[in-house]
Protein backbone atom coordinates (compact mmCIF):
# COMPACT_ATOMS: atom_id res chain seq x y z
CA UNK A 1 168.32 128.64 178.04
CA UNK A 2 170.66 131.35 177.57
CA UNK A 3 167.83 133.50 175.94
CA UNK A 4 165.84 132.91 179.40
CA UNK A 5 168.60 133.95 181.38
CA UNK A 6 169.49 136.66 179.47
CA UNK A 7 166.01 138.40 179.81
CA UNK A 8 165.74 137.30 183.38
CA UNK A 9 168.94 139.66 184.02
CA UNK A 10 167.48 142.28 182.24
CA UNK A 11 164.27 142.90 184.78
CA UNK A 12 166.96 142.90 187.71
CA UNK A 13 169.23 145.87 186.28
CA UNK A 14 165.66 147.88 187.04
CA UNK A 15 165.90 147.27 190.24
CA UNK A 16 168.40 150.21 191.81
CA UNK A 17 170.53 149.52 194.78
CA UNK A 18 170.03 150.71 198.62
CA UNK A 19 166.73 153.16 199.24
CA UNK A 20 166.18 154.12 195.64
CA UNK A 21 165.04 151.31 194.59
CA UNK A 22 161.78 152.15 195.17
CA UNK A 23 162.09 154.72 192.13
CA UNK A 24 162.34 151.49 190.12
CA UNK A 25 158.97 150.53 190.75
CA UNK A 26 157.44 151.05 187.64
CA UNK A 27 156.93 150.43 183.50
CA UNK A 28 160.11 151.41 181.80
CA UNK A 29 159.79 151.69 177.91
CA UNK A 30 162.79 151.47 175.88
CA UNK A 31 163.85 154.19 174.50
CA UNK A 32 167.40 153.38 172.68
CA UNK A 33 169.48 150.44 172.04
CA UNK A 34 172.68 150.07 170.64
CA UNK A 35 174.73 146.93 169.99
CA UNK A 36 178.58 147.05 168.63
CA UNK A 37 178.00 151.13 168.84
CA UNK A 38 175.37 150.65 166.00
CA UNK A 39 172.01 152.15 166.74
CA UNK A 40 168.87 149.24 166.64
CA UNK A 41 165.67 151.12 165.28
CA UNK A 42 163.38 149.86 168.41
CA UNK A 43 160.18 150.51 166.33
CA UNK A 44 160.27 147.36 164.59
CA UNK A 45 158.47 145.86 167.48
CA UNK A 46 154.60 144.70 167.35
CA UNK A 47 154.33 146.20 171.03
CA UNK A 48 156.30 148.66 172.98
CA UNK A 49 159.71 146.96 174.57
CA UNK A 50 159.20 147.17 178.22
CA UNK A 51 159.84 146.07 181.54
CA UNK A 52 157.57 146.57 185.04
CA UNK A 53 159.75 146.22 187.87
CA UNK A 54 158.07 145.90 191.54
CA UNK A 55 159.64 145.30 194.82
CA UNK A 56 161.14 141.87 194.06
CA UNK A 57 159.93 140.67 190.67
CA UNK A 58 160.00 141.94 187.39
CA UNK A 59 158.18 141.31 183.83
CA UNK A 60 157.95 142.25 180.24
CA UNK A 61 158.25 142.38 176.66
CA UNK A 62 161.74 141.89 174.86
CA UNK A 63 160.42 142.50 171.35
CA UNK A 64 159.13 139.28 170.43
CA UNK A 65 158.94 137.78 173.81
CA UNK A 66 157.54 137.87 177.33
CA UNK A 67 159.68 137.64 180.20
CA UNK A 68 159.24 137.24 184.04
CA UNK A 69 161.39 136.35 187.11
CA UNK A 70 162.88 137.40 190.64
CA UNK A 71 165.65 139.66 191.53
CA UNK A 72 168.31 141.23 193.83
CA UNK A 73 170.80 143.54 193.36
CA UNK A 74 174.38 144.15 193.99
CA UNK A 75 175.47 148.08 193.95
CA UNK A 76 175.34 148.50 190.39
CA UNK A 77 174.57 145.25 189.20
CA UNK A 78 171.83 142.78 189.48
CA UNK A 79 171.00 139.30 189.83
CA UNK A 80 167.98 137.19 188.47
CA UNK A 81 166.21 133.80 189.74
CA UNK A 82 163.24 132.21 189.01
CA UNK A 83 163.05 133.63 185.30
CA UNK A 84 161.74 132.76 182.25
CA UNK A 85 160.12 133.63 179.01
CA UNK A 86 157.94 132.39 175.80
CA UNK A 87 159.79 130.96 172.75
CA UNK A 88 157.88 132.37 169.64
CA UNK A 89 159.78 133.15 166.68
CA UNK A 90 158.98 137.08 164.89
CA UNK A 91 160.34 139.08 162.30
CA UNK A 92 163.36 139.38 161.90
CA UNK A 93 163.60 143.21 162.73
CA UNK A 94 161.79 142.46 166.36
CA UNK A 95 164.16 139.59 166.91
CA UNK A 96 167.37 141.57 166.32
CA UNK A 97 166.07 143.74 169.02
CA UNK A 98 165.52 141.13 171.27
CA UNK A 99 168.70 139.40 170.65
CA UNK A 100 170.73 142.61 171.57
CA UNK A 101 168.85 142.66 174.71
CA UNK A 102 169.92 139.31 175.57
CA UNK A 103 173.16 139.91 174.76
CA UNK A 104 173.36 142.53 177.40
CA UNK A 105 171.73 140.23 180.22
CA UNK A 106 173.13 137.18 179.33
CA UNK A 107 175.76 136.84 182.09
CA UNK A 108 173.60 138.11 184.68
CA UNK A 109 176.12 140.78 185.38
CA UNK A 110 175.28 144.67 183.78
CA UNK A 111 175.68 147.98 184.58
CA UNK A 112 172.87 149.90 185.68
CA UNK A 113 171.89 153.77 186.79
CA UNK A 114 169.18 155.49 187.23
CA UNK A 115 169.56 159.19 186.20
CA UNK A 116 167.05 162.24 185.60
CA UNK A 117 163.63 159.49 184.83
CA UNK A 118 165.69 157.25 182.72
CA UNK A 119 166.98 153.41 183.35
CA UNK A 120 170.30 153.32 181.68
CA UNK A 121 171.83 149.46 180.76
CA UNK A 122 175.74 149.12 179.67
CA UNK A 123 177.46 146.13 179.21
CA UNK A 124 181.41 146.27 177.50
CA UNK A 125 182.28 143.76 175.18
CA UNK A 126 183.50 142.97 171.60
CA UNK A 127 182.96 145.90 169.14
CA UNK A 128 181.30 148.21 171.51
CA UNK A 129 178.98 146.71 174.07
CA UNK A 130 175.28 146.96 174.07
CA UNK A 131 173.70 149.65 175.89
CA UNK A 132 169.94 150.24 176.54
CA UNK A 133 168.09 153.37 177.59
CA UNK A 134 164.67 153.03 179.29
CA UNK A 135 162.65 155.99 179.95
CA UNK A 136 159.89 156.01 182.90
CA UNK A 137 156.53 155.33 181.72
CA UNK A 138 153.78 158.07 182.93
CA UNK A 139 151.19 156.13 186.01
């Protein structure tokens, strides 16, 4: 349940606040992740970490899993509903990228911004945070 919710939060931090949003309409790839300051070498993944935001739902691929729900937004946070995602068990390199994503979605409240093509995540907490940088993918 928590992983589910966690993801769900993810797809709504791509979703920008007032007018922009509609520069949020896309495939964002992720490009960097840390978790406790520690870099996460993303490459581990079978398939390319990602997340397809349209106008008010949102799927994608956590590393291991696939993810879908609803959204709003709140100035610079977001809101999920209606989410959920597979349960299949990878490698362990895939999952620890999947787990630091959930870690930064898993209260449904994050920090987003959208700045010069890139999605930016931040979430504080114990040793660090998490943050996760998601780069525009070419249409």
């Amino acid at each position: 349940m928590k992983k589910t919710l966690g993801i769900c939060a993810l797809a709504l931090a791509f979703v920008a606040c007032g007018d922009d949003s509609a520069k949020l309409y896309n495939t964002w790839n992720l490009v960097s992740l840390s978790d406790g300051g520690n870099p996460i070498d993303t490459s581990h993944s079978d398939r390319r970490v990602s997340i397809t935001i349209d106008k008010d739902k949102f799927n994608g691929y956590s590393g291991c899993n696939s993810f879908f729900g609803s959204y709003k937004t709140n100035g610079d946070q977001f809101q999920s509903a209606n989410s959920g995602m597979t349960r299949m068990l990878c490698e362990p390199k895939s999952m620890e990228i999947e787990e630091s994503l959930i870690k930064l979605f898993s209260d449904n409240s994050v920090h987003f911004v959208l700045q010069e093509g890139k999605l930016v995540f931040e979430k504080d907490g114990e040793n660090g945070g998490v943050k996760a940088i998601f780069e525009a993918q070419s249409k």
